[in-house]
C-alpha atoms as a PDB file:
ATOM      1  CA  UNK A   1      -0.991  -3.016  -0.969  1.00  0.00           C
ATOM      2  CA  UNK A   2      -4.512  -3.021  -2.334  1.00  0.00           C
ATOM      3  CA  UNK A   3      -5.122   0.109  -4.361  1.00  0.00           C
ATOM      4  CA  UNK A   4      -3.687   3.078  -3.612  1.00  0.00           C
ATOM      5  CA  UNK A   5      -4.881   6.438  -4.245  1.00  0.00           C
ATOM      6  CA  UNK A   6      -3.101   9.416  -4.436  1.00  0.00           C
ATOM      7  CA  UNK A   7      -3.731  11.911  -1.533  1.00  0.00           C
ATOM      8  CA  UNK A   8      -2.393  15.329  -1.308  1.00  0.00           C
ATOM      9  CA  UNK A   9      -2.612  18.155   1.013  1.00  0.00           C
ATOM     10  CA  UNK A  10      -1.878  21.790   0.953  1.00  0.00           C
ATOM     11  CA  UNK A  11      -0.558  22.798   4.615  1.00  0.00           C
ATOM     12  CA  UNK A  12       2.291  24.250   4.149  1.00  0.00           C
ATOM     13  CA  UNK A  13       4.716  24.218   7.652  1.00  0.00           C
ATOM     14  CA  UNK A  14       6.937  27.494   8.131  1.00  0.00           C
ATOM     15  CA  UNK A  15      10.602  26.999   8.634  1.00  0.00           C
ATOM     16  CA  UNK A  16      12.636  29.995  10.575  1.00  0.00           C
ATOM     17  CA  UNK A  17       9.379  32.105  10.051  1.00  0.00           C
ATOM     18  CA  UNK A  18       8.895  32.104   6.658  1.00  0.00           C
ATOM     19  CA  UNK A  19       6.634  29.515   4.451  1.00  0.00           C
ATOM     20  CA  UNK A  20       8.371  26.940   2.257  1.00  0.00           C
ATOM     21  CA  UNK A  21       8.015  27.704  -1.275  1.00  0.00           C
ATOM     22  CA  UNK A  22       6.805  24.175  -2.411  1.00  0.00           C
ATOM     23  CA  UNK A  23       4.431  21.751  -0.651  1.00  0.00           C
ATOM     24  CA  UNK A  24       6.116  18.839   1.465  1.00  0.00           C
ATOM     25  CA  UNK A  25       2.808  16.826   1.036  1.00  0.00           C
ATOM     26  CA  UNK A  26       3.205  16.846  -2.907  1.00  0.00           C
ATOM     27  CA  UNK A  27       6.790  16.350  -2.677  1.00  0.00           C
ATOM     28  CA  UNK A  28       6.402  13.309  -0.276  1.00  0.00           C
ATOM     29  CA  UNK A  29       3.538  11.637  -2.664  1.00  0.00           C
ATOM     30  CA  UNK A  30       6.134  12.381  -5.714  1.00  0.00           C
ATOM     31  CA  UNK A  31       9.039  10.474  -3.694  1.00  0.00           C
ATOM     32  CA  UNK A  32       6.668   7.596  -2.820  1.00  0.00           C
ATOM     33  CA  UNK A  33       5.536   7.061  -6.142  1.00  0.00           C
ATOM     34  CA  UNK A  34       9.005   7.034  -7.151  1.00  0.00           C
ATOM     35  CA  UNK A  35      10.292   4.158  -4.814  1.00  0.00           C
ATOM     36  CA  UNK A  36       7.289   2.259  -5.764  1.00  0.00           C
ATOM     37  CA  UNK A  37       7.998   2.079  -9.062  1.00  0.00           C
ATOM     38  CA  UNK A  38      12.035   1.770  -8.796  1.00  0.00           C
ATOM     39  CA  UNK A  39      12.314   0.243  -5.432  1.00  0.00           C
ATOM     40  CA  UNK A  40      15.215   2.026  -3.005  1.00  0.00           C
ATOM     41  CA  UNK A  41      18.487   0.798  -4.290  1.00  0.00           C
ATOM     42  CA  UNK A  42      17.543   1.701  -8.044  1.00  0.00           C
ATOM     43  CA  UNK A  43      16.042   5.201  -6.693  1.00  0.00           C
ATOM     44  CA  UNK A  44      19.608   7.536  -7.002  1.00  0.00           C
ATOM     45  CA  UNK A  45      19.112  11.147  -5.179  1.00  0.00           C
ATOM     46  CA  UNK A  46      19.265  12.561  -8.473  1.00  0.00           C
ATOM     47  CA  UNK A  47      15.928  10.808  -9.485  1.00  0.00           C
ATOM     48  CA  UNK A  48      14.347  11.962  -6.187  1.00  0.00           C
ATOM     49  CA  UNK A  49      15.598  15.616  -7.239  1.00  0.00           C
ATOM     50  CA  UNK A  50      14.084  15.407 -10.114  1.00  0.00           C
ATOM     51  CA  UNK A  51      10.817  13.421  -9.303  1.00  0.00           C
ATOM     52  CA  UNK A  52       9.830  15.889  -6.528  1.00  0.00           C
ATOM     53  CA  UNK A  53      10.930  19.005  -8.231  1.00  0.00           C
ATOM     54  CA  UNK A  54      13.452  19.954  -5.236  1.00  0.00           C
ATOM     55  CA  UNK A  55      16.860  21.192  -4.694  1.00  0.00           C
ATOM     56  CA  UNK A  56      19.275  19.276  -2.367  1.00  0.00           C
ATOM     57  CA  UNK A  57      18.992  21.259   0.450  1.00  0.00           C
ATOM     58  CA  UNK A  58      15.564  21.729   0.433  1.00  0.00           C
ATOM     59  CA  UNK A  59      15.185  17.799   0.455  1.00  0.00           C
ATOM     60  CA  UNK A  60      17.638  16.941   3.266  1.00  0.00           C
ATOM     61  CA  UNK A  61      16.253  20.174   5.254  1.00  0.00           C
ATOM     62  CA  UNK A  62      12.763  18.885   4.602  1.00  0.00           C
ATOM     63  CA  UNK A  63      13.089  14.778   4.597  1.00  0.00           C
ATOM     64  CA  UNK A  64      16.145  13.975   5.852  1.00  0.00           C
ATOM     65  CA  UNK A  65      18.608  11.834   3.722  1.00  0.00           C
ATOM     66  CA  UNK A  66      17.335   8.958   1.158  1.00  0.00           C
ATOM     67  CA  UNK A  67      16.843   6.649   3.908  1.00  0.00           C
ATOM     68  CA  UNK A  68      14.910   9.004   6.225  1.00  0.00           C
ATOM     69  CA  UNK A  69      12.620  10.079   2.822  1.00  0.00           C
ATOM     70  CA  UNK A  70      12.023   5.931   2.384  1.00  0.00           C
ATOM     71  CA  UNK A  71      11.161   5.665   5.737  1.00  0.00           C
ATOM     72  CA  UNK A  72       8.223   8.536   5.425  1.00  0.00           C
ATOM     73  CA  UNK A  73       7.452   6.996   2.174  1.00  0.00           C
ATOM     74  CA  UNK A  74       6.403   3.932   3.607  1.00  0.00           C
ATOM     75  CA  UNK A  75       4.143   5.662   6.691  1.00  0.00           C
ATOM     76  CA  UNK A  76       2.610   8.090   3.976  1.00  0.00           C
ATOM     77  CA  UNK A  77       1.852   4.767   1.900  1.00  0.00           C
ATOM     78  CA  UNK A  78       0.823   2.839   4.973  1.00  0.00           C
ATOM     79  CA  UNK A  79      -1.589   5.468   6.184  1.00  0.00           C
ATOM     80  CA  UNK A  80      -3.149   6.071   2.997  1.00  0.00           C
ATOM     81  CA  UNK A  81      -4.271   3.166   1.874  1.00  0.00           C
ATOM     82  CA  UNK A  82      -5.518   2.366   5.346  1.00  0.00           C
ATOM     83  CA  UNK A  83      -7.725   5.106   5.804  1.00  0.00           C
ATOM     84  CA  UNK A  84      -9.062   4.501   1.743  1.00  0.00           C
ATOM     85  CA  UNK A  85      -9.692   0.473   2.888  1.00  0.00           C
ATOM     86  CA  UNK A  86     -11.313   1.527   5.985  1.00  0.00           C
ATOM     87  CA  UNK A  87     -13.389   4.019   4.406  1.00  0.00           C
ATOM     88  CA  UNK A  88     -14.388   0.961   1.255  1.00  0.00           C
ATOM     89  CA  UNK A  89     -15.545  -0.756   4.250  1.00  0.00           C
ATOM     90  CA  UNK A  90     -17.589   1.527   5.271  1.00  0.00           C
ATOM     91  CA  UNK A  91     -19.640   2.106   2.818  1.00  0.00           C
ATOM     92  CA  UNK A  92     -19.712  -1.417   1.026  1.00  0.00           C
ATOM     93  CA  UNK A  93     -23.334  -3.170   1.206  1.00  0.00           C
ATOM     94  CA  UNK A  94     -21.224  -6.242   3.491  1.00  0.00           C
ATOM     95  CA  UNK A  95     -18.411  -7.428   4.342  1.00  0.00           C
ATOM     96  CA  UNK A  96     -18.153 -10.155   1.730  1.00  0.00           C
ATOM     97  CA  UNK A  97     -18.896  -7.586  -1.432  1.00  0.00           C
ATOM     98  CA  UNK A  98     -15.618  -5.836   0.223  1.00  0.00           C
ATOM     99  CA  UNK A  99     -13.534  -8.912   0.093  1.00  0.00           C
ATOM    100  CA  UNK A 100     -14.550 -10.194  -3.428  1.00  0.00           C
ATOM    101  CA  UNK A 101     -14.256  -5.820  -4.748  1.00  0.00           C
ATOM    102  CA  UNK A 102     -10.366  -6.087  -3.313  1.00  0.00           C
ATOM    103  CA  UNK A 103      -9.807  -9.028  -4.790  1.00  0.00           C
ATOM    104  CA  UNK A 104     -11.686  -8.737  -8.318  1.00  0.00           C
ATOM    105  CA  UNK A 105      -9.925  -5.115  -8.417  1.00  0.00           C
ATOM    106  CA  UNK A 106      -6.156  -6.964  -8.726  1.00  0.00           C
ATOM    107  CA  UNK A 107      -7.044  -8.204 -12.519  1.00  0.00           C
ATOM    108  CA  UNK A 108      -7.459  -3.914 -13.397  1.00  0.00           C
ATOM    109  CA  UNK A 109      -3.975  -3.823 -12.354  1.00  0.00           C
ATOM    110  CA  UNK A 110      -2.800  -5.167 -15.424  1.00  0.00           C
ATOM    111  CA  UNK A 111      -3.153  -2.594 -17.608  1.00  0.00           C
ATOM    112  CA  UNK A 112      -3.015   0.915 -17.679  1.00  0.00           C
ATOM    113  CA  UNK A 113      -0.331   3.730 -16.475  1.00  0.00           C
ATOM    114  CA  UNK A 114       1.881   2.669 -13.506  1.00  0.00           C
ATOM    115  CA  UNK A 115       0.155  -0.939 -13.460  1.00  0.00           C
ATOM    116  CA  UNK A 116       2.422  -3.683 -12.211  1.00  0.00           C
ATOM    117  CA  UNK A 117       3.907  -2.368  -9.245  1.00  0.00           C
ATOM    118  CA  UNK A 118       2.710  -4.468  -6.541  1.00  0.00           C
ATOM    119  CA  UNK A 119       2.384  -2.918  -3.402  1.00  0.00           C
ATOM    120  CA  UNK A 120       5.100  -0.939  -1.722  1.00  0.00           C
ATOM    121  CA  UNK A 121       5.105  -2.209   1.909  1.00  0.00           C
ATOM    122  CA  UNK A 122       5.612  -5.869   0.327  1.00  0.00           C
ATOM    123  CA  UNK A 123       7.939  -5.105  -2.430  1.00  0.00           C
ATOM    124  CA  UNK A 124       9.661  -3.373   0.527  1.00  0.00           C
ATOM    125  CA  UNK A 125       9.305  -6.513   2.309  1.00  0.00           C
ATOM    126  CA  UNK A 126      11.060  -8.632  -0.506  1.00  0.00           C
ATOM    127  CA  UNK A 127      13.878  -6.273  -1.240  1.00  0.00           C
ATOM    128  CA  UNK A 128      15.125  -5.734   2.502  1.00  0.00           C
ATOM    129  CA  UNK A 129      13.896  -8.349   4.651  1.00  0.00           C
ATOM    130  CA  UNK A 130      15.088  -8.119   8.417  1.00  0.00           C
ATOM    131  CA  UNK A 131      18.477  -6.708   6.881  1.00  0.00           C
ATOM    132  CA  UNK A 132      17.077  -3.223   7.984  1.00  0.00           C
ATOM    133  CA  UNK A 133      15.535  -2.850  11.667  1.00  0.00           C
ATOM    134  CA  UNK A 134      13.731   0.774  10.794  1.00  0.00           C
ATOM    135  CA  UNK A 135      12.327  -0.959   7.283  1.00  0.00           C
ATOM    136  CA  UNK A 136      11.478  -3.615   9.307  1.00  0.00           C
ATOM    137  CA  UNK A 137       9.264  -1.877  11.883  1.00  0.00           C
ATOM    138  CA  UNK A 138       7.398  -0.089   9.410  1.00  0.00           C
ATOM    139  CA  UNK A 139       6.542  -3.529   7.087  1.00  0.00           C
ATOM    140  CA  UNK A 140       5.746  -5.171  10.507  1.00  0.00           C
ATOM    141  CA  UNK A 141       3.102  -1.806  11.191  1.00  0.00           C
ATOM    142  CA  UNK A 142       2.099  -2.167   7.565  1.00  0.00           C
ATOM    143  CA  UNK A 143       1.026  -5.270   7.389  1.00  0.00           C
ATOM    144  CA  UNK A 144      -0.872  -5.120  10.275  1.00  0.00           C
ATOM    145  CA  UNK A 145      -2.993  -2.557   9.513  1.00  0.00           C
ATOM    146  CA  UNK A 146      -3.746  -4.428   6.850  1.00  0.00           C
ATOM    147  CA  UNK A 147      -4.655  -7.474   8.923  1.00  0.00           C
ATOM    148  CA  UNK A 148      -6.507  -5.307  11.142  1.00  0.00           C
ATOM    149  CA  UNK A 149      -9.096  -3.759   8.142  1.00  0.00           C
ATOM    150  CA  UNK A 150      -9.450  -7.366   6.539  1.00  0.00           C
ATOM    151  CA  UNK A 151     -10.167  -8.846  10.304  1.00  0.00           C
ATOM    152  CA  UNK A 152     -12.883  -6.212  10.566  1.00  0.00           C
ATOM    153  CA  UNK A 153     -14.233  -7.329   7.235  1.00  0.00           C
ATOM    154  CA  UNK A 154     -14.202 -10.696   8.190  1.00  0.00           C
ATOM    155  CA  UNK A 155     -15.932 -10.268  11.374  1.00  0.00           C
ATOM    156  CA  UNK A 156     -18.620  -8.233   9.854  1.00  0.00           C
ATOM    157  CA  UNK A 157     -19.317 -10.870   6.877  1.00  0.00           C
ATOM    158  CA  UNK A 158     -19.445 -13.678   9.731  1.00  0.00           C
ATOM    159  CA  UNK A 159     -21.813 -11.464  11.623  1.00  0.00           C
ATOM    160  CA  UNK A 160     -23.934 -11.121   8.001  1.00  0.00           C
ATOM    161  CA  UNK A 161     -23.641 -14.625   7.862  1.00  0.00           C
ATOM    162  CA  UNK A 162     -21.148 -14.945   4.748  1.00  0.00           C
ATOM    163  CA  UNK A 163     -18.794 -16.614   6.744  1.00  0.00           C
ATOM    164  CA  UNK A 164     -18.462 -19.625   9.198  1.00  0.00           C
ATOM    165  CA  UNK A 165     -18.653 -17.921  12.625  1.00  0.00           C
ATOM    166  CA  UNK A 166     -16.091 -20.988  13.731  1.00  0.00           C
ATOM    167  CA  UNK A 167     -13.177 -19.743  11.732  1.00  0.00           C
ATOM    168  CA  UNK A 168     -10.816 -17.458  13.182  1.00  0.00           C
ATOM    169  CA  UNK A 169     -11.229 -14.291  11.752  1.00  0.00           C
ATOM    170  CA  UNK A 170      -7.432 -13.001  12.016  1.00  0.00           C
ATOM    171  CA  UNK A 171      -6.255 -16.040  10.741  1.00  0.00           C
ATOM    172  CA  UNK A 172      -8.670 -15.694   7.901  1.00  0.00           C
ATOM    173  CA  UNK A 173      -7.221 -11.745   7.566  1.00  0.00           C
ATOM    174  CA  UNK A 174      -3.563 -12.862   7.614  1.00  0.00           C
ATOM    175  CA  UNK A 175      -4.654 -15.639   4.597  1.00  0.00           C
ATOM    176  CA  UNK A 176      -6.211 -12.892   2.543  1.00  0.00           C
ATOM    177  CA  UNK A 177      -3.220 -10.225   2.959  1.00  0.00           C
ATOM    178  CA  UNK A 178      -0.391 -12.783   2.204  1.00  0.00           C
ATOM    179  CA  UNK A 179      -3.144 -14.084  -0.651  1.00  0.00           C
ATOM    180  CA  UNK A 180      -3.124 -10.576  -1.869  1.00  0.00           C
ATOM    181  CA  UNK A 181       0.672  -9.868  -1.987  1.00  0.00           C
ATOM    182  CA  UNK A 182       0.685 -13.629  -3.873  1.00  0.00           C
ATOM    183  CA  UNK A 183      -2.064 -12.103  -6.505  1.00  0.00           C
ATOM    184  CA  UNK A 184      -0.013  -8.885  -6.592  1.00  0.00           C
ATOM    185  CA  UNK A 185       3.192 -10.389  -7.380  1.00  0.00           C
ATOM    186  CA  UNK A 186       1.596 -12.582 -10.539  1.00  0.00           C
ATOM    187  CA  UNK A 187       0.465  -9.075 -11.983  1.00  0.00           C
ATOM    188  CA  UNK A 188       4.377  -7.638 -11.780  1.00  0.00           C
ATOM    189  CA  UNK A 189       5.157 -11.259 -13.361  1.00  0.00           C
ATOM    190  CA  UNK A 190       2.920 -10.488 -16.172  1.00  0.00           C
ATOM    191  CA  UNK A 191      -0.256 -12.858 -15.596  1.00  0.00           C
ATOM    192  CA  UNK A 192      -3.102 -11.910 -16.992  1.00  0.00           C
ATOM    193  CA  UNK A 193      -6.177 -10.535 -16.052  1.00  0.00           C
ATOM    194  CA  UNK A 194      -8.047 -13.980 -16.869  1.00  0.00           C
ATOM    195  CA  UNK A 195      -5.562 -15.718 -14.941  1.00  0.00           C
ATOM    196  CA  UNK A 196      -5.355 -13.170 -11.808  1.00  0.00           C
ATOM    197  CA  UNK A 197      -9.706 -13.658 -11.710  1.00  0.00           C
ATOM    198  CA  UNK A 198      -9.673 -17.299 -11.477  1.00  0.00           C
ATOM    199  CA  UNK A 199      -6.941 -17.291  -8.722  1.00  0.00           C
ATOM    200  CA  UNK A 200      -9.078 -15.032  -7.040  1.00  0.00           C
ATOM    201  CA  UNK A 201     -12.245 -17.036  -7.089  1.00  0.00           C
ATOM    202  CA  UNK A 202      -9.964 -19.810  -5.595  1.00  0.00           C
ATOM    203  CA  UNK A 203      -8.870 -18.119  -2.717  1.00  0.00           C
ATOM    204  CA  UNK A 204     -12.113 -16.643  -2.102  1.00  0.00           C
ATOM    205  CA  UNK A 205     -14.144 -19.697  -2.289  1.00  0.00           C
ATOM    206  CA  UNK A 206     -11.718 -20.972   1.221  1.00  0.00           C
ATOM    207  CA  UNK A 207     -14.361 -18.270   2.788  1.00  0.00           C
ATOM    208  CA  UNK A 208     -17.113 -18.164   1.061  1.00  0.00           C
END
């Protein structure tokens, strides 16, 4: 969802006393990146071999099997892009100039390496639905944490007096995610950057 940055870390665990000889961090932001672009079903084992540079038993010692790896993907996506959003917040001059920066970003999505790809707890969404319980939980968590930064940004621009203080603020938040995921799925549909700015300015004129 949202821009995500790549994160890695360098803490490498010890297994049976002895350091692994690659880090599980890097291998888990290599697998991620993988099902992003791909999706599950069209990610084979072989691609995850290759994509995070590991043999099979070092993945299935480390991860777990496909599913299992999927399943961290999606937390390690999840908490991520969380903790960037929250920190955007943060420092952003208000709450509305975080809103309209999200939303104005989408149109940069166009172009560019690895553009188009949506965001992974909603394309994750789409392609399993409530087929999966386990995928399920962690699309459920997903999208509320996104509902939870976007309700904080909401509050804050009603407190700046952006926003109506009468409208409900979470409904407002659960309006701009699914908005979002709309925006985001016209990119991977090929709309263009014109087109993805005016939408936009649409949706954010129901606030502001």
């Amino acid at each position: 969802m949202l821009q995500y940055r790549t994160i890695q870390s360098y803490n490498v665990p010890m297994t049976a006393g002895r350091p692994l000889q690659f880090d599980p961090d890097t291998a888990l932001e290599s697998a991620m990146q993988l099902f992003w672009q791909k999706g599950y079903e069209s990610t084979s084992l072989n691609d995850l071999l290759k994509a995070t540079g590991l043999s099979k038993s070092s993945l299935y010692q480390t991860f777990g099997n496909k599913h299992q790896l999927f399943e961290q993907s999606i937390a390690h996506y999840r908490q991520h892009l969380v903790q960037d959003l929250k920190a955007m917040l943060s420092n952003a001059r208000s709450g509305r100039q975080f809103i309209e920066k999200i939303f104005f970003s989408v149109a940069d999505e166009v172009k560019g390496k690895n553009s188009r790809r949506g965001c992974l707890v909603m394309n994750t969404a789409s392609e399993f639905a409530q087929s999966d319980p386990v995928i399920a939980r962690l699309v459920k968590q997903g999208t509320k944490g996104f509902y939870d930064v976007f309700e904080t940004a909401v509050r804050r621009a009603q407190n700046e007096g952006d926003i109506p203080a009468n409208k409900d603020a979470r409904t407002l938040a659960i309006y701009l995610v699914s908005s979002m995921s709309g925006l985001k799925t016209q990119v991977k549909a090929g709309a263009s950057a014109v087109d993805i700015n005016s939408t936009a300015k649409i949706i954010l004129s129901a606030l502001f």
